[in-house]
C-alpha atoms as a PDB file:
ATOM      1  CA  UNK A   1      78.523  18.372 -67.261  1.00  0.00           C
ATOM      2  CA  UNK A   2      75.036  17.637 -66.162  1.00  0.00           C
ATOM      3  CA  UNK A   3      72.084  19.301 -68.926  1.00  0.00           C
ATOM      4  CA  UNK A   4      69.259  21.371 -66.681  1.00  0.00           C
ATOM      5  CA  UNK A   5      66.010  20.196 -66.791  1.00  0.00           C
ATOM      6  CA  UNK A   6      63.877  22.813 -67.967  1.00  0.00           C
ATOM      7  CA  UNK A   7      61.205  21.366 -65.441  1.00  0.00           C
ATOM      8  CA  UNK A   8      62.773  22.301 -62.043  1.00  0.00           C
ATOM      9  CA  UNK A   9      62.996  18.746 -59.904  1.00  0.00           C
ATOM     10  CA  UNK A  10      62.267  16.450 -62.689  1.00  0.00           C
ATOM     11  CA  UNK A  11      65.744  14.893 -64.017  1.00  0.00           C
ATOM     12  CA  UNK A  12      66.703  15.322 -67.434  1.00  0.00           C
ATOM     13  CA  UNK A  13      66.620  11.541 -69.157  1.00  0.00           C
ATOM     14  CA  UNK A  14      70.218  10.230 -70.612  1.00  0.00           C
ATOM     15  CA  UNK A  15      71.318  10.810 -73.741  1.00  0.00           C
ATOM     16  CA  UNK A  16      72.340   7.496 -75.627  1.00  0.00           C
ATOM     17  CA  UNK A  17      73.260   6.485 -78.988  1.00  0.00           C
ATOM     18  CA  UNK A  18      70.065   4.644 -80.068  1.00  0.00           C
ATOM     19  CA  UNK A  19      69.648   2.190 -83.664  1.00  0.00           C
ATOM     20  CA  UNK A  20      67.141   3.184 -86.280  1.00  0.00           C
ATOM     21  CA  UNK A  21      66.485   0.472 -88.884  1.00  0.00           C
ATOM     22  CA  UNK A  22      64.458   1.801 -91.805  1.00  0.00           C
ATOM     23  CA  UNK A  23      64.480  -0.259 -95.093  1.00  0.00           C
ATOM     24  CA  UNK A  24      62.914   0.282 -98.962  1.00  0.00           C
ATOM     25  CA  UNK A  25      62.418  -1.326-102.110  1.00  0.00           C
ATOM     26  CA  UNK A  26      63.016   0.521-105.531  1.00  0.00           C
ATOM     27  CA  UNK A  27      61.785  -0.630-108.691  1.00  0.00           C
ATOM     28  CA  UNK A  28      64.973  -0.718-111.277  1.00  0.00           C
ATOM     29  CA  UNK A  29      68.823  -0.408-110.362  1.00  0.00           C
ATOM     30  CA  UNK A  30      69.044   3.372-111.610  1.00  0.00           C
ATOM     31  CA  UNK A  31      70.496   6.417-109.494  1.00  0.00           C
ATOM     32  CA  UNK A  32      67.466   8.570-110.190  1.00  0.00           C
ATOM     33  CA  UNK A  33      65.361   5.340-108.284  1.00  0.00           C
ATOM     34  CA  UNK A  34      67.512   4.830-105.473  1.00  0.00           C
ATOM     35  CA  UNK A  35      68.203   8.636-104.388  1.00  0.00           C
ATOM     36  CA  UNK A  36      64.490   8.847-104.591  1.00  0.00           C
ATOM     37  CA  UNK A  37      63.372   6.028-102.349  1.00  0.00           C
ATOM     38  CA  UNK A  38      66.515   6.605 -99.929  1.00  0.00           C
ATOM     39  CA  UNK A  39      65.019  10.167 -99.280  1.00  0.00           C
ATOM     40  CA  UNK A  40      61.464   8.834 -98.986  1.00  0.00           C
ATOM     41  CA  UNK A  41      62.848   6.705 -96.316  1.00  0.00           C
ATOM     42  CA  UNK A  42      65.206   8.427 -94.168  1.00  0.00           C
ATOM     43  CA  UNK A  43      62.331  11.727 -95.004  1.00  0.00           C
ATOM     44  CA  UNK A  44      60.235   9.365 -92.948  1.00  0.00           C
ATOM     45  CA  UNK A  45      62.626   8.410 -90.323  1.00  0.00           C
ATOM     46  CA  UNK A  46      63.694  11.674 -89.815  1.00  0.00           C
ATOM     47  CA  UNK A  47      59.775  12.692 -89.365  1.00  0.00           C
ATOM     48  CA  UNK A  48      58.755   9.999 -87.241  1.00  0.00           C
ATOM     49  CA  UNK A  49      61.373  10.080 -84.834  1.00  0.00           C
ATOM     50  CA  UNK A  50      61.591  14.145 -84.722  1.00  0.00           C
ATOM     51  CA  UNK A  51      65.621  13.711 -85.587  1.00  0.00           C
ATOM     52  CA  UNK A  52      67.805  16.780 -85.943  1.00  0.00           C
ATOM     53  CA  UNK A  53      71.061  16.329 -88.259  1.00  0.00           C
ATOM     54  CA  UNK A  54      73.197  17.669 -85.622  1.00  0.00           C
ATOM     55  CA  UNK A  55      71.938  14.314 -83.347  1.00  0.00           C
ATOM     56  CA  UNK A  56      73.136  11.977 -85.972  1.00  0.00           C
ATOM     57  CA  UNK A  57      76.430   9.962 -85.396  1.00  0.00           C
ATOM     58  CA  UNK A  58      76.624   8.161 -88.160  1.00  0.00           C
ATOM     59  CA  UNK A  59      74.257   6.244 -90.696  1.00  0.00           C
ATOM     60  CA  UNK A  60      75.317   2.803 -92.368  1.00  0.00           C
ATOM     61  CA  UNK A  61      73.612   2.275 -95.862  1.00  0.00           C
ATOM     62  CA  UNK A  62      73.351  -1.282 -97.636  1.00  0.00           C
ATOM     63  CA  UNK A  63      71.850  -2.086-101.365  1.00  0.00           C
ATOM     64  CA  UNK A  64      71.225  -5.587-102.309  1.00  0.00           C
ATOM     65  CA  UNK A  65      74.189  -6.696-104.846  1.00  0.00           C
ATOM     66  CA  UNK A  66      71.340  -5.926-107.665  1.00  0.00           C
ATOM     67  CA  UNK A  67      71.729  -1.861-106.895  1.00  0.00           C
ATOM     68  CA  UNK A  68      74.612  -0.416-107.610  1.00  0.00           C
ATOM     69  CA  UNK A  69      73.785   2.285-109.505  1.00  0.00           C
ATOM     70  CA  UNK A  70      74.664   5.705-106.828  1.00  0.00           C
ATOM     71  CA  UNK A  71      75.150   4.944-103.252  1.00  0.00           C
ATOM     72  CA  UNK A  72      72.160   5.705-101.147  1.00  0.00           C
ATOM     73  CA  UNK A  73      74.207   7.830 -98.886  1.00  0.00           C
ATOM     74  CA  UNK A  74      73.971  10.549-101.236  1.00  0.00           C
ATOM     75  CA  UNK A  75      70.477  11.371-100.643  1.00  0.00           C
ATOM     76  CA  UNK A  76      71.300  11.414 -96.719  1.00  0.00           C
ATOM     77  CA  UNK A  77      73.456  14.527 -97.973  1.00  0.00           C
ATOM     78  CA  UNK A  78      70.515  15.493-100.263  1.00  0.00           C
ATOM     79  CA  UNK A  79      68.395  16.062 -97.215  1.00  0.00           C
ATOM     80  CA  UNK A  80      71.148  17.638 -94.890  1.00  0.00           C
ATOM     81  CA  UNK A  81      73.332  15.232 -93.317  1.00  0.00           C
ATOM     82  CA  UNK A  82      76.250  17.052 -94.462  1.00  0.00           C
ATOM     83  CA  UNK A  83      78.559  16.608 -90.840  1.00  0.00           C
ATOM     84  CA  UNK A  84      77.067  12.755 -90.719  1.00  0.00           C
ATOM     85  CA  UNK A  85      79.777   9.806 -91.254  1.00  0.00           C
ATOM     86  CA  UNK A  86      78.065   8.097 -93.680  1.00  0.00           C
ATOM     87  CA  UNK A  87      79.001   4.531 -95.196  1.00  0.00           C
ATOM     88  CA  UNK A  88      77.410   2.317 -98.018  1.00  0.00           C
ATOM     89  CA  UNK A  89      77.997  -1.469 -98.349  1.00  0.00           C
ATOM     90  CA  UNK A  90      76.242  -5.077-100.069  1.00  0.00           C
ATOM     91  CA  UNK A  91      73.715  -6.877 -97.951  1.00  0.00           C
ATOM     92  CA  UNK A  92      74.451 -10.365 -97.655  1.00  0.00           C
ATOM     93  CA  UNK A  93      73.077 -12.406-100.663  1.00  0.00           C
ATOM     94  CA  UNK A  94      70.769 -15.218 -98.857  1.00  0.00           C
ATOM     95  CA  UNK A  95      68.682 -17.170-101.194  1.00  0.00           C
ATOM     96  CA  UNK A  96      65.463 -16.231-101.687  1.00  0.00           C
ATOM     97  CA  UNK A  97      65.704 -12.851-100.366  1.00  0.00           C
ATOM     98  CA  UNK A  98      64.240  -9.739-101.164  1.00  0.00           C
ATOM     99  CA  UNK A  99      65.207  -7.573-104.186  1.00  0.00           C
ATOM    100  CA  UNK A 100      66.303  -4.442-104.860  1.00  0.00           C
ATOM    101  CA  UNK A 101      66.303  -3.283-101.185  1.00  0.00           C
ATOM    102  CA  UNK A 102      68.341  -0.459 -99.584  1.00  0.00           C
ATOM    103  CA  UNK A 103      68.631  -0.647 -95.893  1.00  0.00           C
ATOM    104  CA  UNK A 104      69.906   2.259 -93.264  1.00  0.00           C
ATOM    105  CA  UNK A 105      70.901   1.789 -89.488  1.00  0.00           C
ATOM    106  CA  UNK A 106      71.094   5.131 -87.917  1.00  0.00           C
ATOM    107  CA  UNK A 107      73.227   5.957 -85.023  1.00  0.00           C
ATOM    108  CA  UNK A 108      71.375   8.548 -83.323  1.00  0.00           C
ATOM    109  CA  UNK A 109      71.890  10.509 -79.772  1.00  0.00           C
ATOM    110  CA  UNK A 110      68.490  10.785 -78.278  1.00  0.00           C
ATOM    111  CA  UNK A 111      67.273  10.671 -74.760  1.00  0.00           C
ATOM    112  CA  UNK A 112      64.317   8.561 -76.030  1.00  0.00           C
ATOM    113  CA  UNK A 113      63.994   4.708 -74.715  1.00  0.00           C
ATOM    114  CA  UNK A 114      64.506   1.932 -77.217  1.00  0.00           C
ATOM    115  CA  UNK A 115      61.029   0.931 -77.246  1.00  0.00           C
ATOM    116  CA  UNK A 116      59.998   4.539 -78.195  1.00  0.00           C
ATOM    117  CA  UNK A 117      61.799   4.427 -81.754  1.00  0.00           C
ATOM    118  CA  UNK A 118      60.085   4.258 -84.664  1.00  0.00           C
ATOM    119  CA  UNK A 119      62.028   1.797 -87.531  1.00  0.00           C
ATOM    120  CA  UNK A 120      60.672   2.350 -91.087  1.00  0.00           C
ATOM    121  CA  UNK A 121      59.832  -0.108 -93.796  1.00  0.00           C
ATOM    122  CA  UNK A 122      58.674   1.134 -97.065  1.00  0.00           C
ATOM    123  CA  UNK A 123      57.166  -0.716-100.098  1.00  0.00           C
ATOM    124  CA  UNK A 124      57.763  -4.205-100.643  1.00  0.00           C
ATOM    125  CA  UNK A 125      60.329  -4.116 -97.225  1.00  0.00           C
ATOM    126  CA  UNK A 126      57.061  -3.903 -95.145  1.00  0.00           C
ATOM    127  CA  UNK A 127      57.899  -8.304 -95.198  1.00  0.00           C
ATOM    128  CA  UNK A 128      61.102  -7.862 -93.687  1.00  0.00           C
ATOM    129  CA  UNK A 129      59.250  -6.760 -90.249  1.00  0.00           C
ATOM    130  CA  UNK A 130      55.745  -7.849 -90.306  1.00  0.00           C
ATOM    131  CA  UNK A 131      55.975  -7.459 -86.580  1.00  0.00           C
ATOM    132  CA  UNK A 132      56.431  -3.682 -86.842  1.00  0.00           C
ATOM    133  CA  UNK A 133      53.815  -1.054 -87.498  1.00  0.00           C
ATOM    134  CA  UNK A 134      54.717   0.819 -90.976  1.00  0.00           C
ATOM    135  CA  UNK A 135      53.997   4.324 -91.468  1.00  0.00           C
ATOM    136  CA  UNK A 136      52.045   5.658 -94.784  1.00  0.00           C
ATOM    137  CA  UNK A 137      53.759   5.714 -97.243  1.00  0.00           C
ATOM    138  CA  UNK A 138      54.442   9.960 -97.908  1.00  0.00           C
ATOM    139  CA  UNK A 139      52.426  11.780-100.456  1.00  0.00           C
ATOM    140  CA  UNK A 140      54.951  12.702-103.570  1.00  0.00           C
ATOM    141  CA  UNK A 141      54.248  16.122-103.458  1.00  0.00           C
ATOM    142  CA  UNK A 142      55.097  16.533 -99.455  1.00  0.00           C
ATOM    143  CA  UNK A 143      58.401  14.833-100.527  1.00  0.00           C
ATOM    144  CA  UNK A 144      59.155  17.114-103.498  1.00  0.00           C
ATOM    145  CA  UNK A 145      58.066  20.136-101.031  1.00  0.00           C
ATOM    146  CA  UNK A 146      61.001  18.898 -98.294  1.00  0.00           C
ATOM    147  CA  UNK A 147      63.974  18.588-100.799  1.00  0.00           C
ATOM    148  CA  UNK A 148      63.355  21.592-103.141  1.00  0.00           C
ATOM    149  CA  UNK A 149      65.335  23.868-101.718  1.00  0.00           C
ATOM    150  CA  UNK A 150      68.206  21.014-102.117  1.00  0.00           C
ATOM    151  CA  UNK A 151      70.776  21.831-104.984  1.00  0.00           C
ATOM    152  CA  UNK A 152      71.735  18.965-106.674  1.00  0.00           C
ATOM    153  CA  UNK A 153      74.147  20.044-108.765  1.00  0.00           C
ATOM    154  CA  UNK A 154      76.428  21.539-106.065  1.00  0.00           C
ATOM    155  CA  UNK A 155      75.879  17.670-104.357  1.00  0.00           C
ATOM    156  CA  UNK A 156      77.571  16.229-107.544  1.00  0.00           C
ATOM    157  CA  UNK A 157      81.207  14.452-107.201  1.00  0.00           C
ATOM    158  CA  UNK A 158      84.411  16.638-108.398  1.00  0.00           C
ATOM    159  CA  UNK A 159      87.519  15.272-107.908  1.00  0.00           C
ATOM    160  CA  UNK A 160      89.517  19.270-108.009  1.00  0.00           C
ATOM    161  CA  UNK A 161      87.523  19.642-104.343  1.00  0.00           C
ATOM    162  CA  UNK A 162      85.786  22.646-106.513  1.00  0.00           C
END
């Protein structure tokens, strides 16, 4: 079924599944480190490309084999993305690449052209894509201000399905 514009006579653009590529560097292999530098990102990505959860198909998290400490996808569910498929994996290990790096590809339905996407990388990631513009880097406190209503403790594993 054809969407309505809601200008009268001026079509209503497609709606396509579009790749986001955001990427991050953390300081140490610990969960605390990775959770927090997976929600800077995808906080980013999110604000940059005006994404709603409910547009999300799926989002494919890798770590660098030297993080292994929580998966990354967690803080996707930190920030929401509670109906996403999510799924975390290993980046290839090429010699001389970078460190401690998580990666996301997004699978997101947008009526927005390719070119029009905004890919994010953070901290020492910004060399992976020197050919891309990077955002600023988002002040702490406008991070803490997006998750605090998140509670973490009812995000925690338990195997009973409690």
């Amino acid at each position: 079924m054809p969407t309505q514009s809601p200008h009268p006579g001026k079509p209503v653009p497609p709606v396509r599944c579009r790749g986001v590529r955001g990427a991050i560097t953390v300081s140490e292999n610990s969960k605390e480190a990775i959770l927090e530098a997976t929600r800077e990102m995808l906080y980013i990505i999110i604000r940059a490309n005006h994404m709603h959860p409910d547009d999300v198909a799926s989002a494919y998290f890798t770590t660098t084999a030297d993080l292994n400490a929580t998966y990354p996808a967690l803080a996707a569910r930190q920030l929401g993305w509670y109906e996403v498929a999510l799924l975390c994996g290993h980046e290839m290990q090429v010699p001389g690449g970078l460190k401690r790096c998580i990666r996301v590809l997004v699978h997101w339905n947008t009526s927005r052209r390719s070119r029009d996407i905004v890919h994010v990388y953070l901290r020492e990631a910004k060399t992976l894509r020197p050919d891309r513009k990077t955002l600023p880097e988002i002040p702490e406190e406008e991070l803490a201000a997006a998750v605090r209503e998140i509670d973490l403790e009812t995000l925690k594993f338990n195997p009973n399905g409690n």
